[in-house]
C-alpha atoms as a PDB file:
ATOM      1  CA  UNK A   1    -153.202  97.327 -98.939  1.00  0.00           C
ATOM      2  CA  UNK A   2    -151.225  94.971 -97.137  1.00  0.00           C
ATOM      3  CA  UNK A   3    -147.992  92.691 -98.367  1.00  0.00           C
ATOM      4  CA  UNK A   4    -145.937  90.136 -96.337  1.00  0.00           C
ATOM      5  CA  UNK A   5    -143.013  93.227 -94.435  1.00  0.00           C
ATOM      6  CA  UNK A   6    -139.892  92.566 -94.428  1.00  0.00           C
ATOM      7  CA  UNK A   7    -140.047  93.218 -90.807  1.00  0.00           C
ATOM      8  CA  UNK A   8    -142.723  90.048 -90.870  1.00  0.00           C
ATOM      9  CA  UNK A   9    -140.098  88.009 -92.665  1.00  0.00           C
ATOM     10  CA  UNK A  10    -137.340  89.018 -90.536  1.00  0.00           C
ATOM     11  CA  UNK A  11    -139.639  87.771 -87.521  1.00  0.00           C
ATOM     12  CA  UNK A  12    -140.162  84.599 -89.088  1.00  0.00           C
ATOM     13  CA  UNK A  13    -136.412  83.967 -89.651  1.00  0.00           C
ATOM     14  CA  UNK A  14    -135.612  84.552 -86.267  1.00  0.00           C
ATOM     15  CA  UNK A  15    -138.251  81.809 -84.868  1.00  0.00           C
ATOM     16  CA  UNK A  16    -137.871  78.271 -83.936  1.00  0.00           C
ATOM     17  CA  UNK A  17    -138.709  76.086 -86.858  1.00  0.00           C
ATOM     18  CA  UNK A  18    -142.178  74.905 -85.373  1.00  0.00           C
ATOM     19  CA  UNK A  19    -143.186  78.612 -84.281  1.00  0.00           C
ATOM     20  CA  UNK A  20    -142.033  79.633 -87.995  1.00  0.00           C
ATOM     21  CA  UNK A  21    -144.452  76.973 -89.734  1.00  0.00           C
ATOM     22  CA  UNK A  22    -147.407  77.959 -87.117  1.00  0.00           C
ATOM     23  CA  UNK A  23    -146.604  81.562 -87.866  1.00  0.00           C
ATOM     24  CA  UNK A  24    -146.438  81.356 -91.760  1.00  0.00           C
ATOM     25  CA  UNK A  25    -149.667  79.442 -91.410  1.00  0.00           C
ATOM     26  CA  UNK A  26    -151.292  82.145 -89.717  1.00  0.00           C
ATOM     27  CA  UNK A  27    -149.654  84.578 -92.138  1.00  0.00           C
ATOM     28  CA  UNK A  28    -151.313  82.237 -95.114  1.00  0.00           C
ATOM     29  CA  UNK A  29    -154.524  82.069 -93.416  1.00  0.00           C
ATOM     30  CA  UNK A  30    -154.705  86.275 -93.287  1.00  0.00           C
ATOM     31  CA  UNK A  31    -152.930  86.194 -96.636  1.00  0.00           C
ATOM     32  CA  UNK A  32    -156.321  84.533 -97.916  1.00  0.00           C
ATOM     33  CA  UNK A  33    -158.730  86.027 -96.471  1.00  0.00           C
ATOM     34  CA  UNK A  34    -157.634  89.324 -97.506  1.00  0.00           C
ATOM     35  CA  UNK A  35    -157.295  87.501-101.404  1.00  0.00           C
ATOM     36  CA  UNK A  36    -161.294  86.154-101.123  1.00  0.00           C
ATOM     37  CA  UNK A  37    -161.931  89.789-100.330  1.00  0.00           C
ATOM     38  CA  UNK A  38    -160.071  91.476-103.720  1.00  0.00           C
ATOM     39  CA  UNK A  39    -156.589  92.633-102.939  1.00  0.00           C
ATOM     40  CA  UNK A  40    -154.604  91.858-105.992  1.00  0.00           C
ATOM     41  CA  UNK A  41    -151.122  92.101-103.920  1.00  0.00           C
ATOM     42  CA  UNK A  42    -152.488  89.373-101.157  1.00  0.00           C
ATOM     43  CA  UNK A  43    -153.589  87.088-104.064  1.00  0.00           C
ATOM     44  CA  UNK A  44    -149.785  87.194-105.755  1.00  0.00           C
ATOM     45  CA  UNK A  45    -148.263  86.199-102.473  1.00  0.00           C
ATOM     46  CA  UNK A  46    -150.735  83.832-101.653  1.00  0.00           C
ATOM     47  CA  UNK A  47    -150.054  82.250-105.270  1.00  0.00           C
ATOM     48  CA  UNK A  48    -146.723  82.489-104.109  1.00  0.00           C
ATOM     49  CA  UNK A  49    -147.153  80.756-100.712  1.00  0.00           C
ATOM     50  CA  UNK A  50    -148.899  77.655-102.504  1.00  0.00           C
ATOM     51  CA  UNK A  51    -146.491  77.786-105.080  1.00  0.00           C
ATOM     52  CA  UNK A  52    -143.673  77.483-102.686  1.00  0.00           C
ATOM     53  CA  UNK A  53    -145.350  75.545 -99.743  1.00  0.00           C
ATOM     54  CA  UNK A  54    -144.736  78.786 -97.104  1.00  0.00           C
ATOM     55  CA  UNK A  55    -147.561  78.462 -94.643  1.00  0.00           C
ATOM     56  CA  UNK A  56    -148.787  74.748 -95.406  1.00  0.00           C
ATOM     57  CA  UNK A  57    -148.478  72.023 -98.499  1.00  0.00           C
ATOM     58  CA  UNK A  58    -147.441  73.230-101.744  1.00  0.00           C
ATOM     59  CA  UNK A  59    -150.191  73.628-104.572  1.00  0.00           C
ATOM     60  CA  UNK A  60    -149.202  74.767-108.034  1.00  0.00           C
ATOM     61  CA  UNK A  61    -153.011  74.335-109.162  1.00  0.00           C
ATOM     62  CA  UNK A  62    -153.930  76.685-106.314  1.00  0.00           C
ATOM     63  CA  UNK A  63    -151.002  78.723-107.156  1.00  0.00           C
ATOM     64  CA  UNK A  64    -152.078  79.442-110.732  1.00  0.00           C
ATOM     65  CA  UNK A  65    -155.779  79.887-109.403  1.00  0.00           C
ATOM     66  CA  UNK A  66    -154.589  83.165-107.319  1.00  0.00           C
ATOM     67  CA  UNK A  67    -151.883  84.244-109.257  1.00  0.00           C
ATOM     68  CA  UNK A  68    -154.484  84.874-112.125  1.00  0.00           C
ATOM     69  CA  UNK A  69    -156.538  86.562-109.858  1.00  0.00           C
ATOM     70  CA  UNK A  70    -153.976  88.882-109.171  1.00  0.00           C
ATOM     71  CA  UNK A  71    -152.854  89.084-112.850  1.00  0.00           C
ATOM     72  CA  UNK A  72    -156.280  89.410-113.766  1.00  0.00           C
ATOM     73  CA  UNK A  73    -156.114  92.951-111.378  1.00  0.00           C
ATOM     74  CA  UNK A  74    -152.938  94.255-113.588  1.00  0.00           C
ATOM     75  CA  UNK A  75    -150.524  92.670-111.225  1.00  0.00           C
ATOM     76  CA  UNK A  76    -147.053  92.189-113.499  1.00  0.00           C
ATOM     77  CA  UNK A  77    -145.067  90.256-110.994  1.00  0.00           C
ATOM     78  CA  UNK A  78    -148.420  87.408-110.901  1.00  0.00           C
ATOM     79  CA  UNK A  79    -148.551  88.158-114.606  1.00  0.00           C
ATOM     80  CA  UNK A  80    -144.672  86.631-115.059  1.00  0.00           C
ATOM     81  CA  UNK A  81    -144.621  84.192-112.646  1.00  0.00           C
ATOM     82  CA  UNK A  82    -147.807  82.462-114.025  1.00  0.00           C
ATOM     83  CA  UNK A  83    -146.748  83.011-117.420  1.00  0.00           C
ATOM     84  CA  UNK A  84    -143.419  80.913-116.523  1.00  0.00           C
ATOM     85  CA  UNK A  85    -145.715  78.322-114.662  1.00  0.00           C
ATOM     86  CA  UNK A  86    -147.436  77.936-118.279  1.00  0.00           C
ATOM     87  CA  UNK A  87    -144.335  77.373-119.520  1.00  0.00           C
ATOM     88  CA  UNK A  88    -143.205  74.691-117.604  1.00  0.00           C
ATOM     89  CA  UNK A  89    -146.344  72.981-117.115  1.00  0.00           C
ATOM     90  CA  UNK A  90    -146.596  73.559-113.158  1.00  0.00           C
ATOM     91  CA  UNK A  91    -149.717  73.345-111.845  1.00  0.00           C
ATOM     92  CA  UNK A  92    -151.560  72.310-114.786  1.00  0.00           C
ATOM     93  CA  UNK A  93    -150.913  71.158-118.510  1.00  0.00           C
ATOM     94  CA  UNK A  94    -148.115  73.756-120.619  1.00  0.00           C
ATOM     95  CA  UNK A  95    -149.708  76.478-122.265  1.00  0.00           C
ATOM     96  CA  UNK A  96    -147.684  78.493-124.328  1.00  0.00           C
ATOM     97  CA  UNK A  97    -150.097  80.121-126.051  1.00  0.00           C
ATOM     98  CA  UNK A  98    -151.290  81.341-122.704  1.00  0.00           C
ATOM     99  CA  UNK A  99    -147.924  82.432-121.268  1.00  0.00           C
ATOM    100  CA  UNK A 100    -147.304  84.771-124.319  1.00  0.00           C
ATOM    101  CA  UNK A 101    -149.917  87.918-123.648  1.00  0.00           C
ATOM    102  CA  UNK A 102    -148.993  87.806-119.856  1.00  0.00           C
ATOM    103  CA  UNK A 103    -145.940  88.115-120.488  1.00  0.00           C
ATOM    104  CA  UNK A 104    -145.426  90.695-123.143  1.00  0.00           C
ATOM    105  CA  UNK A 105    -148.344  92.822-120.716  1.00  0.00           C
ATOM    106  CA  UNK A 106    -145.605  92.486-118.062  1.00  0.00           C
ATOM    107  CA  UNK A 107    -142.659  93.376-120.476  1.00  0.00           C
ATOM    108  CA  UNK A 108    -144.622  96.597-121.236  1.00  0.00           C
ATOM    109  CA  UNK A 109    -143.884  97.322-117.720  1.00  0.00           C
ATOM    110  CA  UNK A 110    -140.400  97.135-118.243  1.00  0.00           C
ATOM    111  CA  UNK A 111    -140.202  93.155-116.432  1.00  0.00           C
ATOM    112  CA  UNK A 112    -136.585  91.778-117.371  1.00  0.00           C
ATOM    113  CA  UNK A 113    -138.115  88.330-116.115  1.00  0.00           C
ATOM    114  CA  UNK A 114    -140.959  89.059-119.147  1.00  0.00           C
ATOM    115  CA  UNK A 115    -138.157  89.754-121.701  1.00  0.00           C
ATOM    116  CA  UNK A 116    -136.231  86.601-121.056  1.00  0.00           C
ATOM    117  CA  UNK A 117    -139.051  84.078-121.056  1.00  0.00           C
ATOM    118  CA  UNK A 118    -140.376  86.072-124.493  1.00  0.00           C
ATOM    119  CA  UNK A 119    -137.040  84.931-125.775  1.00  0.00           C
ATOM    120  CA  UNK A 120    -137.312  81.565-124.845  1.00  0.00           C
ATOM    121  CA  UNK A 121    -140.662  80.958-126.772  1.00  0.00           C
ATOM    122  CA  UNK A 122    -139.067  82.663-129.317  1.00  0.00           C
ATOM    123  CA  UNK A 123    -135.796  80.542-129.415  1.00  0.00           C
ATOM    124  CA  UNK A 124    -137.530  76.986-128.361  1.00  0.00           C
ATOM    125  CA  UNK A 125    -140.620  77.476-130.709  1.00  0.00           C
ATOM    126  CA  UNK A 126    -143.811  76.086-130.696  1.00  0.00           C
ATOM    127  CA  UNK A 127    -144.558  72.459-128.762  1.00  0.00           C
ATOM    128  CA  UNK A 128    -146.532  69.921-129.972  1.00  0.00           C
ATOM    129  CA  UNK A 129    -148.443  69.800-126.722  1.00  0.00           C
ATOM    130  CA  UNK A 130    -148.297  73.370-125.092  1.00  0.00           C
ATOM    131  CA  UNK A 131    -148.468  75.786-128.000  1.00  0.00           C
ATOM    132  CA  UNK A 132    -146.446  78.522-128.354  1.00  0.00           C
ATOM    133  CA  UNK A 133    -145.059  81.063-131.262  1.00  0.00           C
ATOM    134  CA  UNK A 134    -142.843  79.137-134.319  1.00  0.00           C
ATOM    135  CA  UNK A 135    -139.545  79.441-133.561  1.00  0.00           C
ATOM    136  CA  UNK A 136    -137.829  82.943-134.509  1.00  0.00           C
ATOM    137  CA  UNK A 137    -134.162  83.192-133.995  1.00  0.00           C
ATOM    138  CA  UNK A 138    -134.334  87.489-134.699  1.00  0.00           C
ATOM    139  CA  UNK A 139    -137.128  87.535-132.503  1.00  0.00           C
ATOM    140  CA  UNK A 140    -135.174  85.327-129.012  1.00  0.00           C
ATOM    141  CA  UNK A 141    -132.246  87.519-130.065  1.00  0.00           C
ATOM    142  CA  UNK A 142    -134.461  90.623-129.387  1.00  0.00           C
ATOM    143  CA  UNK A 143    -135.594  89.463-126.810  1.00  0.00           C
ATOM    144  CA  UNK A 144    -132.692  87.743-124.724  1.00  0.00           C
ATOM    145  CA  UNK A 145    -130.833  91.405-125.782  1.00  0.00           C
ATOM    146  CA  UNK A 146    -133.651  93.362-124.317  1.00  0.00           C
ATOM    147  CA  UNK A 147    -133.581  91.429-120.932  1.00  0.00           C
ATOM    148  CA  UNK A 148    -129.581  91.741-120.870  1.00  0.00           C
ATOM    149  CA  UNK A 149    -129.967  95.165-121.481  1.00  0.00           C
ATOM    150  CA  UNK A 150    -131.500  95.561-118.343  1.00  0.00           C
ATOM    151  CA  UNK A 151    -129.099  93.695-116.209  1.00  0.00           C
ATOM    152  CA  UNK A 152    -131.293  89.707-116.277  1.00  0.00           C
ATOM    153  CA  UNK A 153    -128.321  87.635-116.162  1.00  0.00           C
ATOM    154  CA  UNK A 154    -130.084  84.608-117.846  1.00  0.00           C
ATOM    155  CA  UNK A 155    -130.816  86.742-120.240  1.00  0.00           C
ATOM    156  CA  UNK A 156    -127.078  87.813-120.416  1.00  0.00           C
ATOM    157  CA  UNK A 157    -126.208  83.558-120.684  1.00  0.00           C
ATOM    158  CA  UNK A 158    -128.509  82.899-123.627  1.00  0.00           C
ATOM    159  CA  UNK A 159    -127.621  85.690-125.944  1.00  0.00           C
ATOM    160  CA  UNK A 160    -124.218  85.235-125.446  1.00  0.00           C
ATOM    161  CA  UNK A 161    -125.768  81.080-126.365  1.00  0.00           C
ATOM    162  CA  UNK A 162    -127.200  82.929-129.903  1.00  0.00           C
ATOM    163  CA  UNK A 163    -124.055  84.528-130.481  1.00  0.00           C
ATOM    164  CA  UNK A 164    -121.903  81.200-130.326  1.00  0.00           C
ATOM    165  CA  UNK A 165    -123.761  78.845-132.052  1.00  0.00           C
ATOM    166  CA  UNK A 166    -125.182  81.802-134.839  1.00  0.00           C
ATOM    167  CA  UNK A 167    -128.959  81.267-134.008  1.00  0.00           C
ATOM    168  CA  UNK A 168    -131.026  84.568-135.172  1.00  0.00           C
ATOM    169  CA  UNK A 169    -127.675  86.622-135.895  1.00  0.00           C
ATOM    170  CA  UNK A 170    -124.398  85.962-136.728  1.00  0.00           C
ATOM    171  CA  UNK A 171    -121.945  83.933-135.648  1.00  0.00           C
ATOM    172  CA  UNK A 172    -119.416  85.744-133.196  1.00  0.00           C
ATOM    173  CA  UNK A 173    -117.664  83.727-130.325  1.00  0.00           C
ATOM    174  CA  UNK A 174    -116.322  86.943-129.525  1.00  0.00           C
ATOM    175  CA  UNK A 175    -119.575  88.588-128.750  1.00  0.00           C
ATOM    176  CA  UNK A 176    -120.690  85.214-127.240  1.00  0.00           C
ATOM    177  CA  UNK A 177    -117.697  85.464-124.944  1.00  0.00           C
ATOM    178  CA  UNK A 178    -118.586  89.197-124.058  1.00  0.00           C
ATOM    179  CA  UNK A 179    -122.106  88.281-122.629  1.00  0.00           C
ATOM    180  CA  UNK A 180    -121.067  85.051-121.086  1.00  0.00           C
ATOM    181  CA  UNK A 181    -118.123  87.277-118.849  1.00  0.00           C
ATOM    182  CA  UNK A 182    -121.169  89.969-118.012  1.00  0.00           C
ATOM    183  CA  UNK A 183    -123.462  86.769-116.647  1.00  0.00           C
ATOM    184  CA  UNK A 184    -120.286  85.330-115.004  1.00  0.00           C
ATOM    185  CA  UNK A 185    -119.186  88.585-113.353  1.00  0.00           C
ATOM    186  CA  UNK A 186    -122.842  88.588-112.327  1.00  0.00           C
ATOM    187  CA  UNK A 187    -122.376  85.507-110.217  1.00  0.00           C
ATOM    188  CA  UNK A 188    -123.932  82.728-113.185  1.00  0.00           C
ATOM    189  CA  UNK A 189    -122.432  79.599-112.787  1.00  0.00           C
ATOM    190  CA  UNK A 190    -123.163  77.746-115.883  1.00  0.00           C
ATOM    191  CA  UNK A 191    -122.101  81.372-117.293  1.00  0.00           C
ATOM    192  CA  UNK A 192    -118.470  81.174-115.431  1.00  0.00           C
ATOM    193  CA  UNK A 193    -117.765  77.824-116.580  1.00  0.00           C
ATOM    194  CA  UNK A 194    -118.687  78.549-120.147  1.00  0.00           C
ATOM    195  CA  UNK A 195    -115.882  81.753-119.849  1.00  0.00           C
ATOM    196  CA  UNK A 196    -113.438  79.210-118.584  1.00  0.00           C
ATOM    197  CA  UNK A 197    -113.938  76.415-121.022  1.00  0.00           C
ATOM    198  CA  UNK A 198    -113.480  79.723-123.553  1.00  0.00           C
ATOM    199  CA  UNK A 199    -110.346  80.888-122.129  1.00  0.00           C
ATOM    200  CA  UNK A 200    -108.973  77.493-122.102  1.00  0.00           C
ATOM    201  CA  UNK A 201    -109.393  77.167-125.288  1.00  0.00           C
ATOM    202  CA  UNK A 202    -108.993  80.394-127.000  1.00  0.00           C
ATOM    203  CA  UNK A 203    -112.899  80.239-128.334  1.00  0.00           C
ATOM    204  CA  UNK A 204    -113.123  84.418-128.857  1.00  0.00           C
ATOM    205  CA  UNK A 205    -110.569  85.762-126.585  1.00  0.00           C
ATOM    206  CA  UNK A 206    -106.915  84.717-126.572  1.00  0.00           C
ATOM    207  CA  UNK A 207    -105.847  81.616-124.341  1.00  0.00           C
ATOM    208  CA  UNK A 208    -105.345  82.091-120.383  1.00  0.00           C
ATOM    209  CA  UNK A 209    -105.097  79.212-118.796  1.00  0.00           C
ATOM    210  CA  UNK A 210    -104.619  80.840-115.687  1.00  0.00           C
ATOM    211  CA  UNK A 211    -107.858  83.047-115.966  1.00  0.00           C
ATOM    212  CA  UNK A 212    -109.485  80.050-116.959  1.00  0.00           C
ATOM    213  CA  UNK A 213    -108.541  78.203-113.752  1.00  0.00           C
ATOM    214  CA  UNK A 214    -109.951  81.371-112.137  1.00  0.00           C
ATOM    215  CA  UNK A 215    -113.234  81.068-113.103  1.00  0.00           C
ATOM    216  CA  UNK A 216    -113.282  77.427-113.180  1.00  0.00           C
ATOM    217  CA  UNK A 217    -113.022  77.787-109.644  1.00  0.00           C
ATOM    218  CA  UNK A 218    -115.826  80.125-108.996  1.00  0.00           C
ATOM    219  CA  UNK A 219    -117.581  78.260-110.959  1.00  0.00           C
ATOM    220  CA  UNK A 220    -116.732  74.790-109.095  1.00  0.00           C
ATOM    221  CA  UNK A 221    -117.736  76.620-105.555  1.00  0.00           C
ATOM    222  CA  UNK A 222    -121.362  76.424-107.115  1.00  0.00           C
ATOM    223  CA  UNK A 223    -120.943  72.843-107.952  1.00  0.00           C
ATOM    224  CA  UNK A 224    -120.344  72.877-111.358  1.00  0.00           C
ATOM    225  CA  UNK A 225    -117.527  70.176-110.902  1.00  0.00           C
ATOM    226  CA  UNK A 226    -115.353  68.865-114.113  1.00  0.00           C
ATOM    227  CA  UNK A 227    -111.708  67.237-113.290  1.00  0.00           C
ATOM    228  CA  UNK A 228    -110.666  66.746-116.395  1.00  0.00           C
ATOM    229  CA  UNK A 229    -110.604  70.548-117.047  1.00  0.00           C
ATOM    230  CA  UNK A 230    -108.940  71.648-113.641  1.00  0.00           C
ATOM    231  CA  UNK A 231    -106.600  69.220-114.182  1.00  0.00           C
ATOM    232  CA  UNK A 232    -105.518  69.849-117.432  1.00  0.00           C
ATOM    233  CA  UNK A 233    -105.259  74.000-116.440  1.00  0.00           C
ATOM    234  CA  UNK A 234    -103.294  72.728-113.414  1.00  0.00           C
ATOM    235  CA  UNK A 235    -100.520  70.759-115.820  1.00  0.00           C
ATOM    236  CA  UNK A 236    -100.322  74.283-117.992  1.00  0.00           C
ATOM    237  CA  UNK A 237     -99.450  76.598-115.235  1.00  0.00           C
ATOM    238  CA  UNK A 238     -96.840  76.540-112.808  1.00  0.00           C
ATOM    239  CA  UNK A 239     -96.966  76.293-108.791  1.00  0.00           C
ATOM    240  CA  UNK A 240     -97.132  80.212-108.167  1.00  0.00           C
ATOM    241  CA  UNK A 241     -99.089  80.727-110.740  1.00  0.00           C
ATOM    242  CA  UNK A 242    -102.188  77.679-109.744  1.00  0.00           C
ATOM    243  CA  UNK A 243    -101.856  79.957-106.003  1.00  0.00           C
ATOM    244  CA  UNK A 244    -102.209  83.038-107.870  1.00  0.00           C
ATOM    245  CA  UNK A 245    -105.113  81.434-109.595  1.00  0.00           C
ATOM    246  CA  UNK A 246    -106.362  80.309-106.487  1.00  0.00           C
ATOM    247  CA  UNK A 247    -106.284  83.513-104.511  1.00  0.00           C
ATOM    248  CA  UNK A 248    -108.045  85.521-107.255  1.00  0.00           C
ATOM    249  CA  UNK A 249    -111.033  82.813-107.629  1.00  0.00           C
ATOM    250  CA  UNK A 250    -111.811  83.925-103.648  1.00  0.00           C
ATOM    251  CA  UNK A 251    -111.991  87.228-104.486  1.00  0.00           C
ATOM    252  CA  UNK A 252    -115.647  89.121-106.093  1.00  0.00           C
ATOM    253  CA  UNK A 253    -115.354  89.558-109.939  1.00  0.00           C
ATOM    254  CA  UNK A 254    -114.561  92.373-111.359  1.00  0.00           C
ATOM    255  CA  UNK A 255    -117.118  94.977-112.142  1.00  0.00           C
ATOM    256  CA  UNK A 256    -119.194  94.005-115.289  1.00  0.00           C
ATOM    257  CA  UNK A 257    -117.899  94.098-118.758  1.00  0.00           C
ATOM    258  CA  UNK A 258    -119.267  97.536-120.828  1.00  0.00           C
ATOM    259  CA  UNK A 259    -122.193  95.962-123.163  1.00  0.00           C
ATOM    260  CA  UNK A 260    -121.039  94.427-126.345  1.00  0.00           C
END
């Protein structure tokens, strides 16, 4: 059974950008041949290549066409990445109802990707036009913990969400901030400028305006830009202490907090 090597992709980096689209449409080509003929790896990557547009023009309908195929041979990768194409509506209409048994059959295996999105039917509910379980804020809570759990920083974000604004357990900023430092330690954006709008204001941990400027800037190197809060950390700290700031924001986080 073949799959696309990482010494194929490591070939394709290294090429000219016109011999790297002639070569990933060669690659695609082979990639569906081998599909047509029943290998349920080729079919997830060539669901991926139409998803993504590696190897010619991107097509989501195609994409959900092979990515079933491959689901459809027990592949759990194919089985989550379809299910979160029903979800959004990519390719075709949103089906929630038809995300949900692909993706608890890949959370059986043990997919973090599988636990998270379970969570998010759980905690969005059922749509008008796609379907979908009523909303259960136990059962995203479960869910979004279970994905955390296993290190799925989105995961990580969103409980952390449940535990702040008391959605399916009680309300605990302190908890909240515990998940939201494990996601921002993990490199989350949105996650590290939630832990310094915390700090800043003492929401579930004690104020530190200079910590908070800290992550602020990690945060702002992603692009998640607000003025108005580096400014006012700025006015609360003195000179050594904005440099101090400063130098630790360049620096990796520290390791992971222990799991709340």
């Amino acid at each position: 059974m073949r799959s696309l090597s990482a010494l194929f992709v490591a070939l394709v980096l290294s090429l000219a950008p016109a011999a790297l689209a002639q070569d990933a449409a060669t690659e695609r080509a082979r990639t569906q041949k081998e599909a047509e003929a029943g290998d349920t790896e080729a079919a997830f990557i060539l669901g991926r290549m139409y998803r993504d547009g590696v190897g010619g023009p991107v097509d989501k309908a195609q994409a959900r066409v092979w990515l079933r195929k491959s689901s459809d041979g027990g592949h759990v990768r194919a089985s989550v990445l379809l299910g979160l194409m029903f979800m959004a509506g990519d390719g075709g209409p949103v089906d929630r109802d038809a995300a949900r048994p692909l993706l608890l059959f890949a959370s059986a295996a043990g997919d973090d990707d599988a636990f998270y999105a379970i969570g998010v039917l759980f905690a969005e509910g059922a749509s008008s036009n796609g379907g979908g379980p009523p909303q259960n804020g136990p059962n995203a809570v479960f869910w979004f913990r279970a994905a955390a759990e296993r290190g799925n920083v989105d995961g990580m974000y969103n409980l952390g969400l449940m535990y702040l604004r008391g959605m399916g357990t009680a309300r605990s900023p302190e908890t909240a901030y515990q998940w939201f430092l494990r996601a921002a330690e993990a490199g989350e954006p949105q996650a590290q400028f939630t832990v310094a709008t915390m700090l800043a204001q003492g929401q579930g941990v004690p104020t530190d305006p200079k910590m908070a400027l800290v992550w602020y800037l990690r945060a702002k190197a992603s692009g998640m830009v607000d003025d108005e809060l580096e400014v006012s950390l700025v006015k609360r700290l003195t000179e050594d202490e904005v440099a101090e700031a400063r130098r630790l924001a360049s620096q990796p986080p520290a390791t992971a907090a222990a799991t709340p």
